[in-house]
Protein backbone atom coordinates (compact mmCIF):
# COMPACT_ATOMS: atom_id res chain seq x y z
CA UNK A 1 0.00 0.00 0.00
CA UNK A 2 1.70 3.08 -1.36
CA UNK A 3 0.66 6.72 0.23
CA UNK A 4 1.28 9.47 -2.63
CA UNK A 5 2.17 12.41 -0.32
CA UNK A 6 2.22 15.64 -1.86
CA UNK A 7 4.37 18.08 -0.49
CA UNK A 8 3.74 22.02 -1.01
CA UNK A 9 6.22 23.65 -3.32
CA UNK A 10 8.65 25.53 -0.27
CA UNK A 11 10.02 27.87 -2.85
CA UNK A 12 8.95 31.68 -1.66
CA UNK A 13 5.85 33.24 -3.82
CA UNK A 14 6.58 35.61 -5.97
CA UNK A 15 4.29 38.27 -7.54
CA UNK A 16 4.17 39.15 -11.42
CA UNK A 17 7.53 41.41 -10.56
CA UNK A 18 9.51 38.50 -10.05
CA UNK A 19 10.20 39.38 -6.45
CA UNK A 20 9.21 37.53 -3.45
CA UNK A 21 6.63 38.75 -1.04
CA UNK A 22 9.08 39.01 1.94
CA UNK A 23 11.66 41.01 0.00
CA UNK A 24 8.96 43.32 -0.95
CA UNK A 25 7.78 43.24 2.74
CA UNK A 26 11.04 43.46 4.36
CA UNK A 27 11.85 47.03 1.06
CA UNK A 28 8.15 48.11 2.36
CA UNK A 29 9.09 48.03 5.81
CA UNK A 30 12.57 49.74 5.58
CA UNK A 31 10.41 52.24 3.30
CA UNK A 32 8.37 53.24 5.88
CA UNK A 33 11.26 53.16 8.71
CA UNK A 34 12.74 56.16 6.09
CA UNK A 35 9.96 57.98 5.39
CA UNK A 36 8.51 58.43 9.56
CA UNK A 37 12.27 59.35 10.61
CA UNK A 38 12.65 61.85 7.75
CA UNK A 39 8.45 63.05 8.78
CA UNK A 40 9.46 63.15 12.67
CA UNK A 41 12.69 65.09 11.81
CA UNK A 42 10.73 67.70 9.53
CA UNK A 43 8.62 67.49 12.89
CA UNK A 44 11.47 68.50 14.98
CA UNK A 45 13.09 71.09 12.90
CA UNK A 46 9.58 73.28 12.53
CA UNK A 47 9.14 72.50 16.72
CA UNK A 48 12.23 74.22 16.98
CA UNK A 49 12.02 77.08 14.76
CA UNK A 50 8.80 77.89 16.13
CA UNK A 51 10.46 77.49 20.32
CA UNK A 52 13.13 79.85 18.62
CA UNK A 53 11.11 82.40 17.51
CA UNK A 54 8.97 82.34 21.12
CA UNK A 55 12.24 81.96 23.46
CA UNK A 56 14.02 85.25 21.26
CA UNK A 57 10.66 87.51 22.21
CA UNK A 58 10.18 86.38 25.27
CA UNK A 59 11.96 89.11 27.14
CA UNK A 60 10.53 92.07 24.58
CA UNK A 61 7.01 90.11 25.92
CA UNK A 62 7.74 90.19 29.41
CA UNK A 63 9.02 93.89 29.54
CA UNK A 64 6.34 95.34 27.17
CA UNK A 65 3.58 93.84 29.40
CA UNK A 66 5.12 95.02 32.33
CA UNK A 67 5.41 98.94 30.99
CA UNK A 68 1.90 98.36 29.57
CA UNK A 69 0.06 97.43 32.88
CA UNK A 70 2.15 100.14 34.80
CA UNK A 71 0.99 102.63 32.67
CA UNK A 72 -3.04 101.24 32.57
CA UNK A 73 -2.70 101.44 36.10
CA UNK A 74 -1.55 105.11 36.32
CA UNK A 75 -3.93 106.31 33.39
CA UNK A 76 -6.90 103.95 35.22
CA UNK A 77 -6.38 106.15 38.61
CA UNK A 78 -6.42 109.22 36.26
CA UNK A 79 -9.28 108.70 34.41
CA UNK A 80 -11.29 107.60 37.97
CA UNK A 81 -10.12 110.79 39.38
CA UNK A 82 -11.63 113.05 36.59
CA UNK A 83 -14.81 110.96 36.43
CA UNK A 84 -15.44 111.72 39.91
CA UNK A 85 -14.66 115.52 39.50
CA UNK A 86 -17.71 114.93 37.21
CA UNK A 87 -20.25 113.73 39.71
CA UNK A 88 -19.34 116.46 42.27
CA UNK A 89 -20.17 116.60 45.81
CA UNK A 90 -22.45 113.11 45.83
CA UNK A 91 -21.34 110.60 48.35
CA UNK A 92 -21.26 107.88 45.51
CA UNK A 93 -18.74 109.93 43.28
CA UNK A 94 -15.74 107.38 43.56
CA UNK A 95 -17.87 104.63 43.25
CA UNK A 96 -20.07 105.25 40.14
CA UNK A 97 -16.18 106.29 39.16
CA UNK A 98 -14.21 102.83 39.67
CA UNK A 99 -18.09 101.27 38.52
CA UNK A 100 -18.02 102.96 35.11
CA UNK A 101 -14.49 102.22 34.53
CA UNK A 102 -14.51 98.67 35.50
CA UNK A 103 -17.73 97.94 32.81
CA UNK A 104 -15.87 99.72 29.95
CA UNK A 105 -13.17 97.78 30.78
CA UNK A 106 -14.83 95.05 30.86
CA UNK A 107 -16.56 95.29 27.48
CA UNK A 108 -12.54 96.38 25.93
CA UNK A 109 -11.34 93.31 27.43
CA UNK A 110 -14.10 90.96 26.68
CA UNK A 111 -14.12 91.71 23.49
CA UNK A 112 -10.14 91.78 22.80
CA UNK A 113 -10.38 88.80 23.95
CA UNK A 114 -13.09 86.83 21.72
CA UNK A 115 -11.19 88.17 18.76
CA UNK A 116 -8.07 86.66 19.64
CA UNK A 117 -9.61 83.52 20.40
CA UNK A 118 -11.14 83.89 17.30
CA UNK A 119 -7.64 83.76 15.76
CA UNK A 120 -6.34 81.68 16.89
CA UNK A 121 -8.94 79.48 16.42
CA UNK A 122 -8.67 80.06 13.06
CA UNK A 123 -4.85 80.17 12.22
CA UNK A 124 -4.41 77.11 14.75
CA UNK A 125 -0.95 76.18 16.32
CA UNK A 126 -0.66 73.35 14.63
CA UNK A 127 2.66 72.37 12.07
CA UNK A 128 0.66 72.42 8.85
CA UNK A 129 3.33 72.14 6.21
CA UNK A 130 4.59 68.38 8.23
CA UNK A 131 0.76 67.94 8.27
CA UNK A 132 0.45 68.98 4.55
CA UNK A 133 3.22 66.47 3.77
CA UNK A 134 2.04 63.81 5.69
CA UNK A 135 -1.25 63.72 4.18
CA UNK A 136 0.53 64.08 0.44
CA UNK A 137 2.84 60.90 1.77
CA UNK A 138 -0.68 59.11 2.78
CA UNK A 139 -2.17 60.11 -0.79
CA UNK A 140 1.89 58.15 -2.07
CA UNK A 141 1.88 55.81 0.36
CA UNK A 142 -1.65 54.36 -1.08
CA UNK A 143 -0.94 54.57 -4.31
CA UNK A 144 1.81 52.85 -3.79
CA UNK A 145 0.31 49.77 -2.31
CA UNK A 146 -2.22 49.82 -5.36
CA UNK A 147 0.72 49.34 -7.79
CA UNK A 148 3.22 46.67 -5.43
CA UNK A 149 0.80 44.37 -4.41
C-alpha cells in the first residue's frame, strides 16, 4: 500500500515582478522606517524654529507687558479721578467712578479677547506644512500599495 504524499512547493511566492513577497515586505518596511524618521525630523526642525522664535521675544514680551500694565494702572487712577470731578459733591462719586471704569473695561477686554480667540482658532498652532506632507505621503503611500501588491 503506497501513500502518494504531496508536499507544497517551499520555494517563496513571488508576484508578477519577479520578487518575493518578503523582500517586498522586508523594502516596504525599511520604506516606511525612512519615510517616519525623515516626517518626525521635519517634525522637529519646525518645533524648533517655532520654540526659537517664542524663546528670542520672550523678554521684549515680558518687559512690554510690564510697561503696559504700569501705565493702565496710572492712566486707570487718572481717568477715575476726573470721572469723579464729574459727579461732584455726591457721596457715591468714587464709586459710580471705579463702577463705570470697571464695565468699559470690561466690554474692551471681553471683546479683545473673543477676537483673539477667534484667531487663533482660526490660524491654529498646529505644524501644517509636516501635516500637509504627511497627508501628500498618505495620498503616495496608497498609491503605492495599489501598484506593489
Amino acid at each position: 500500500m503506497s501513500t502518494n504524499v504531496h508536499y507544497i512547493n517551499e520555494q517563496p511566492h513571488h508576484h508578477g515582478n519577479g520578487r518575493s513577497i518578503g523582500s517586498t515586505v522586508n523594502e516596504v518596511k525599511e520604506e516606511f522606517k525612512q519615510f517616519a524618521e525623515t516626517r518626525i525630523a521635519m517634525l522637529q526642525a519646525e518645533m524648533k524654529e517655532k520654540m526659537a522664535a517664542i524663546k528670542a521675544s520672550a523678554p521684549m514680551l515680558a518687559i512690554g507687558a510690564l510697561m503696559g500694565l504700569v501705565s493702565f494702572l496710572v492712566l486707570t487712577g487718572a481717568l477715575i479721578c476726573i470721572l469723579r470731578l464729574a459727579f461732584g459733591d455726591s457721596p457715591y462719586a468714587w464709586f459710580l467712578s471705579f463702577l463705570i471704569v470697571g464695565v468699559v473695561y470690561a466690554i474692551v477686554g471681553g471683546g479683545a479677547f473673543f477676537l483673539g480667540y477667534q484667531n487663533i482658532t482660526k490660524s491654529g498652532l498646529a505644524p501644517e506644512r509636516t501635516i500637509k506632507v504627511l497627508k501628500d505621503d498618505k495620498v503616495w503611500l496608497q498609491n503605492e500599495a495599489r501598484t506593489q501588491l
